[in-house]
Protein backbone atom coordinates (compact mmCIF):
# COMPACT_ATOMS: atom_id res chain seq x y z
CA UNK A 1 -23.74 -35.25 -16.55
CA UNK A 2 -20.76 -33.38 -15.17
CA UNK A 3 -21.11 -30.46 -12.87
CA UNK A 4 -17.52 -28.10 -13.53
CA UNK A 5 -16.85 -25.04 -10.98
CA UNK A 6 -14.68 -22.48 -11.67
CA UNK A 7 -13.79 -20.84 -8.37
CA UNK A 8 -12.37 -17.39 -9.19
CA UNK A 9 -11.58 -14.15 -6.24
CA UNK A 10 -14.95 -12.73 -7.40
CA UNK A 11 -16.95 -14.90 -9.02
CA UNK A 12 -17.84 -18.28 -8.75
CA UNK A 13 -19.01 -19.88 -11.91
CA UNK A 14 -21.29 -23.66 -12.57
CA UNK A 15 -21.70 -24.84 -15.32
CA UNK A 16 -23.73 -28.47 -16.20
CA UNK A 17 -22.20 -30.87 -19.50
CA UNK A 18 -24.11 -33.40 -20.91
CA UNK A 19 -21.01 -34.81 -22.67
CA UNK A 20 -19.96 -31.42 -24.76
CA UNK A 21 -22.51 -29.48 -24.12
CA UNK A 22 -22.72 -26.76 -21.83
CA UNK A 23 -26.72 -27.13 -20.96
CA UNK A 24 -27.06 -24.51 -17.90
CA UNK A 25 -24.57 -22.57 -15.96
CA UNK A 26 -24.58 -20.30 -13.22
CA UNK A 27 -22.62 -17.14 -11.66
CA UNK A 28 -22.42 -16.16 -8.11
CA UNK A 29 -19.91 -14.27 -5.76
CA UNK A 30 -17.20 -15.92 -4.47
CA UNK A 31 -17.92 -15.92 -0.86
CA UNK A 32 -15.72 -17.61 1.45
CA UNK A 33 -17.96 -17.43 4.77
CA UNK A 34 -20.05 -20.46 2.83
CA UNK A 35 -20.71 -24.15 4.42
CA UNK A 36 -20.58 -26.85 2.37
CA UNK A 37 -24.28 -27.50 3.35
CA UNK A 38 -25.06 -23.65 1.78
CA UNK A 39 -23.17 -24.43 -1.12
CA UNK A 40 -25.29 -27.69 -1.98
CA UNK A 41 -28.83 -25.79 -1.31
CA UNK A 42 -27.49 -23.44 -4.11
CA UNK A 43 -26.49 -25.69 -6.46
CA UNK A 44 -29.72 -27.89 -5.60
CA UNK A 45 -31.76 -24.82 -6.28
CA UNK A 46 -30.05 -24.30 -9.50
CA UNK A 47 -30.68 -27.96 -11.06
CA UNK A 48 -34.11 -27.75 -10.03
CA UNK A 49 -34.89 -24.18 -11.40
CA UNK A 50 -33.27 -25.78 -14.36
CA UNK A 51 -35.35 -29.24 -15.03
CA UNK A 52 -32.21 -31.33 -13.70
CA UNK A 53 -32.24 -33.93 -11.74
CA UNK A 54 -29.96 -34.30 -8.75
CA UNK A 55 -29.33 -38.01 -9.84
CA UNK A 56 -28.41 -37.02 -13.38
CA UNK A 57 -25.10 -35.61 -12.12
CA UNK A 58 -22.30 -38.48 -11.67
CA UNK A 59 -19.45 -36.15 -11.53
CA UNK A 60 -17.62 -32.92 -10.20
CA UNK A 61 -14.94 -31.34 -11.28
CA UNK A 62 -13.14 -28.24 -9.72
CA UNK A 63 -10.77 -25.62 -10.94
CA UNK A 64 -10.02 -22.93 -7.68
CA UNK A 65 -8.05 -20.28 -7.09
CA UNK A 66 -9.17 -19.74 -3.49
CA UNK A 67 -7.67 -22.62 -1.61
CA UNK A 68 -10.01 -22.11 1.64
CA UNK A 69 -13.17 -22.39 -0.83
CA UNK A 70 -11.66 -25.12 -2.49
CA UNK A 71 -12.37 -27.85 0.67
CA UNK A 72 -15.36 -26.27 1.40
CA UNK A 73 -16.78 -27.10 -2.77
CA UNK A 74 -15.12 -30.54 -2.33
CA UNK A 75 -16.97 -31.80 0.82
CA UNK A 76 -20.07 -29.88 -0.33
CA UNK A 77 -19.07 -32.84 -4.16
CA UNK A 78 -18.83 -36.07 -1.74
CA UNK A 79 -21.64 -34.77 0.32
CA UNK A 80 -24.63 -33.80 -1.88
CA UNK A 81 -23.26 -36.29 -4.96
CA UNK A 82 -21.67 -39.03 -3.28
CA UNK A 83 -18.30 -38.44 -5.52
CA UNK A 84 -14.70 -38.00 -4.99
CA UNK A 85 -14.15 -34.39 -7.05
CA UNK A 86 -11.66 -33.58 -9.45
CA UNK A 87 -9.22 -30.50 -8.27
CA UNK A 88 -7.74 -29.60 -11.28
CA UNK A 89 -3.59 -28.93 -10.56
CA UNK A 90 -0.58 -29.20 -12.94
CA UNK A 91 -0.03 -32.58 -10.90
CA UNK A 92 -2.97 -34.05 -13.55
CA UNK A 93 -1.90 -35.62 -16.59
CA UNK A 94 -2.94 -32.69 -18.87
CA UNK A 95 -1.35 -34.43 -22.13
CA UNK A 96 0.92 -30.93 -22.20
CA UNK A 97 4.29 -29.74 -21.02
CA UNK A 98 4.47 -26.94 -18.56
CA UNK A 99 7.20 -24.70 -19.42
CA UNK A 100 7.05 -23.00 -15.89
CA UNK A 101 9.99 -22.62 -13.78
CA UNK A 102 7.36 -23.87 -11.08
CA UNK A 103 4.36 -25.51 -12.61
CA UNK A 104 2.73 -25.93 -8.98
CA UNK A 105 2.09 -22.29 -9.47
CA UNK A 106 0.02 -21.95 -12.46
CA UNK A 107 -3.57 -21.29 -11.70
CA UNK A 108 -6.42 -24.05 -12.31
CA UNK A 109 -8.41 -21.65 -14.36
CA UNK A 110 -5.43 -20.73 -16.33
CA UNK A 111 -4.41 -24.25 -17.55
CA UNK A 112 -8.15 -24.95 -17.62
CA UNK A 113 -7.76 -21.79 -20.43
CA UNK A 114 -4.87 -23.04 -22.11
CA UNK A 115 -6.29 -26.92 -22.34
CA UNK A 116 -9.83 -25.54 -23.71
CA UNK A 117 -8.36 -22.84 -25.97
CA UNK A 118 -6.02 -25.34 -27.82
CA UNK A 119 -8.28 -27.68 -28.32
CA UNK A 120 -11.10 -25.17 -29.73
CA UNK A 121 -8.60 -23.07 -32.32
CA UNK A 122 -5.04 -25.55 -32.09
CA UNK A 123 -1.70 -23.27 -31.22
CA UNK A 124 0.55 -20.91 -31.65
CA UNK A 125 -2.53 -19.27 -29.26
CA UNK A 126 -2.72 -16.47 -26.69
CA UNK A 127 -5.77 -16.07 -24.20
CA UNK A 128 -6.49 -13.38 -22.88
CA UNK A 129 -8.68 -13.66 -19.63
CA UNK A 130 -10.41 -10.40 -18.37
CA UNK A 131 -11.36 -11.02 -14.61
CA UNK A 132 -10.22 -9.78 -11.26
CA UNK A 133 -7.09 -10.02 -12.93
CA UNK A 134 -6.34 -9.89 -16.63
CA UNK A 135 -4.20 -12.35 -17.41
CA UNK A 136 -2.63 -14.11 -20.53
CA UNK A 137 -1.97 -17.63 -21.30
CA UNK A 138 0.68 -18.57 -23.96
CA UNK A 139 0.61 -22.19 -26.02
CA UNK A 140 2.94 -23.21 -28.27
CA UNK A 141 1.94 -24.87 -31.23
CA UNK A 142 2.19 -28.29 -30.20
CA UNK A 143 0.33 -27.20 -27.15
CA UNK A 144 3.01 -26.87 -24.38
CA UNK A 145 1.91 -24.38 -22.16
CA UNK A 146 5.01 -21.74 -22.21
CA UNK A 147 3.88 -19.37 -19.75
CA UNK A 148 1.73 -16.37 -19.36
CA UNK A 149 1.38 -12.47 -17.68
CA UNK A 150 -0.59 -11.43 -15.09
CA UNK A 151 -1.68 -7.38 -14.54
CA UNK A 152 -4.59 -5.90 -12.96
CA UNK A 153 -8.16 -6.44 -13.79
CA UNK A 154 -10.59 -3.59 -15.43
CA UNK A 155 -12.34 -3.39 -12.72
CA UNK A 156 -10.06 -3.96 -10.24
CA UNK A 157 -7.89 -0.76 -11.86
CA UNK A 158 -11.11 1.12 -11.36
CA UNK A 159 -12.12 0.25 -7.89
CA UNK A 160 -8.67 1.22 -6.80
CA UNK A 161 -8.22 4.34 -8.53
CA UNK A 162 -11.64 5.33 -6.95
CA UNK A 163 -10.56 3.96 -3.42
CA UNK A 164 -7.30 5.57 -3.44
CA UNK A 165 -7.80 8.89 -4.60
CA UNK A 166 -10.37 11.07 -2.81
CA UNK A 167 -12.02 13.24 -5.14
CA UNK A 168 -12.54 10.69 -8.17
CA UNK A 169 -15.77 8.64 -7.81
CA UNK A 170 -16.64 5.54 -8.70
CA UNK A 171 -18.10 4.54 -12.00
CA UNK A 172 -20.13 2.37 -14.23
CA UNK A 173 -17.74 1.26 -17.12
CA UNK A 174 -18.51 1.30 -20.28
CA UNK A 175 -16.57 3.42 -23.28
CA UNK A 176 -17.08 7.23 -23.52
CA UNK A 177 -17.56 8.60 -27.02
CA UNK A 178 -14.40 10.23 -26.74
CA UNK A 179 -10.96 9.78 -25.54
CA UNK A 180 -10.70 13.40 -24.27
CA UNK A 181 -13.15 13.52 -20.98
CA UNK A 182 -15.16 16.64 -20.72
CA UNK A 183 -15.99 15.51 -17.16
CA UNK A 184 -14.32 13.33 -14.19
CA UNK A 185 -16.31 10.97 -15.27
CA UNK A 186 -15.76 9.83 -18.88
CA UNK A 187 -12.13 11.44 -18.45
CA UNK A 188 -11.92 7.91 -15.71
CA UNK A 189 -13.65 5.71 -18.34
CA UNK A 190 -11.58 6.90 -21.10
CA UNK A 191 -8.52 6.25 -18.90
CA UNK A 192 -9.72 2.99 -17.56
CA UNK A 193 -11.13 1.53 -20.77
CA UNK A 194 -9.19 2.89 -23.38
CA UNK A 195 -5.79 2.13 -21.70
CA UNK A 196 -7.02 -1.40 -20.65
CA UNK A 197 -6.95 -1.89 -24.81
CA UNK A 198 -4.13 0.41 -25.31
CA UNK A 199 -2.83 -1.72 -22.78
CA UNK A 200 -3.92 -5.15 -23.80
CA UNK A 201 -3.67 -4.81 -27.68
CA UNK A 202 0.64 -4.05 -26.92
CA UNK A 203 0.91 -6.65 -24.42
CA UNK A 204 -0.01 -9.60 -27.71
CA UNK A 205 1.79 -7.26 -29.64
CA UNK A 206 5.16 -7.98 -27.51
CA UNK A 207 3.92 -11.60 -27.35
CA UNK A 208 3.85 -12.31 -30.93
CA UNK A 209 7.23 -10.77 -30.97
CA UNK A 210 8.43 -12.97 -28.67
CA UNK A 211 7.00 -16.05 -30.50
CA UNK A 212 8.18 -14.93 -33.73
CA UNK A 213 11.67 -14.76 -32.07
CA UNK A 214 10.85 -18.40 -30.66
CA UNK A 215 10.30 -19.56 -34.55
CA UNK A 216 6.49 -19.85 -33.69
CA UNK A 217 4.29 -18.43 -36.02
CA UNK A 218 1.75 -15.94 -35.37
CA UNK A 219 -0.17 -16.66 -32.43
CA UNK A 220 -4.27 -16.68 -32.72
CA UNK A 221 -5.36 -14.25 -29.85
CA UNK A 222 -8.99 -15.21 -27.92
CA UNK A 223 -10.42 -13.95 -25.33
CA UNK A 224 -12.86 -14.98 -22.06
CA UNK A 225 -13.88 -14.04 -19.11
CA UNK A 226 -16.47 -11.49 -17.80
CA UNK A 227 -15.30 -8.57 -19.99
CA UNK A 228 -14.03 -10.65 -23.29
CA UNK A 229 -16.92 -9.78 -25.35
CA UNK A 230 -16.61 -6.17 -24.28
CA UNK A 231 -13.23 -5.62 -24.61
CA UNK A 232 -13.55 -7.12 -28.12
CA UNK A 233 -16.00 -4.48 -29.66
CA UNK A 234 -13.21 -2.06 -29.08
CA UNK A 235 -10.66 -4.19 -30.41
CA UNK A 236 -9.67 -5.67 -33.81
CA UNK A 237 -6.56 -7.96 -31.94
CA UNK A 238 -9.18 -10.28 -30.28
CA UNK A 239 -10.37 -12.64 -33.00
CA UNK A 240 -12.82 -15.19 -30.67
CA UNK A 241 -14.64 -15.35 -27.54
CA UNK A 242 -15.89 -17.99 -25.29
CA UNK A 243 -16.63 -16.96 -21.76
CA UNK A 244 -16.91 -20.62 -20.40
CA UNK A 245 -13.69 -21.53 -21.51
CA UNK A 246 -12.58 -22.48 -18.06
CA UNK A 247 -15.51 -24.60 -17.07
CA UNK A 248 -14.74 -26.00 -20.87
CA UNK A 249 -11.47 -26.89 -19.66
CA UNK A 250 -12.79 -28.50 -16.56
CA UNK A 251 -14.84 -30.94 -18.47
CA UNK A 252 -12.19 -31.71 -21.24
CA UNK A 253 -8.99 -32.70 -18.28
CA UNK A 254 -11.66 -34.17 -16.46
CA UNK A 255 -12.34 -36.60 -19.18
CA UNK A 256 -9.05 -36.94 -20.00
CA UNK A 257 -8.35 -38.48 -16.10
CA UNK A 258 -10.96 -39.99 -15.65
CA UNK A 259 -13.79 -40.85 -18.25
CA UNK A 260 -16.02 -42.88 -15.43
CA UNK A 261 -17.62 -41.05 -12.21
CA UNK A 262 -15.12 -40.93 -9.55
CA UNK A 263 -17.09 -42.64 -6.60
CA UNK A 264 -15.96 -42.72 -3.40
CA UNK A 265 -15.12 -45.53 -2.01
């Protein structure tokens, strides 16, 4: 069995394969005052709760983007399984071209999206990822990886417009019947939600444009993270989701490196 992590600003997700098949996974929040030795009672607890056995799991593969977290989840691997983890970087043979001006900078979770999402649905493909940021991942259709944008997260929009201005509150969100608010409050959520589609359904829009202009065809459009299956009741552009996409990319570049357990010497 292979344990994948995706280490994201807010969350921390786990997820357990037994060869394609996600059989338990966990969320938590991504806390960067953990030991490695807190980190391993956790995920301990979380095998056990689940019926598996410590022994069962002969491999670890990581995709971060908090670097300090990222040693702390790697010594917490080689300590609790005895194996050498796999950090998952643009330096891995990924069996696709970056087109990045520096590939170094692409986020783990976002070629974790972009490996996963091809191979689920092929290419010309957009993902769409809705966490602390909402970001989207652009693969040609022979699967090079051609770049992506990056813009603020729901909730993150939310938190800040409540933080930053003195007399709005914060609020739960989910869609108000209307788009004209009778009250602060669903005047925020119409502003917040809404917009994020308003938002999201012209950034594809400009994408596909783009591709079109590239001789692509028209890109497929998925979605994942947290608020993909949300965002997709309000939106006809989305046309999949699958939430674990990033742990699903973790297992499919970690078998692509290395099939075997990667014990430490």
């Amino acid at each position: 069995m292979l344990l994948a992590i995706d280490i994201g600003n807010t969350h921390t997700v786990f997820g357990v394969y037994k060869g394609p098949t996600l059989v338990a996974d966990w969320r938590v929040t991504s806390m960067l005052q953990r030991t490695e030795d807190e980190v391993g009672a956790q995920v301990r607890l979380f095998l056990t709760e689940a019926g598996i056995p410590l022994k069962r799991l002969h491999g670890v593969g990581i995709a971060s983007v908090v670097p300090n977290m990222t040693d702390i989840f790697a010594m917490m691997a080689r300590k609790y399984f005895g194996v050498e983890p796999l950090l998952i970087s643009s330096a891995l043979n990924l069996g696709r071209a970056i087109r990045y001006d520096d590939p170094n900078s692409v986020g783990a979770d976002r070629l974790c999206n972009a490996v996963a999402g091809y191979t689920m649905v092929g290419g010309p493909l957009i993902i769409i990822d809705f966490g602390t940021a909402t970001t989207y991942d652009v693969v040609a259709g022979n699967g090079d990886y051609l770049g992506g944008v990056i813009a603020p997260g729901i909730e993150t929009s939310a938190v800040d417009l409540h933080r930053r201005a003195a007399k709005l509150p914060k609020v739960e969100l989910h869609f108000p019947m209307t788009t004209i608010g009778k009250n602060t409050v669903s005047s925020m959520q119409a502003g917040i939600l809404y917009g994020a589609v308003d938002a999201m359904e012209g950034m594809v829009q400009r994408i596909q444009n783009e591709l079109q202009g590239q001789r692509e065809n028209k890109a497929k459009v998925i979605a994942t993270g947290g608020f993909s299956r949300f965002m997709a009741e309000h939106s006809s552009v989305i046309e999949q989701c699958h939430p674990s996409l990033v742990l699903d990319g973790v297992r499919l570049i970690y078998e692509r490196v290395n099939g075997k357990p990667r014990k430490r010497a």
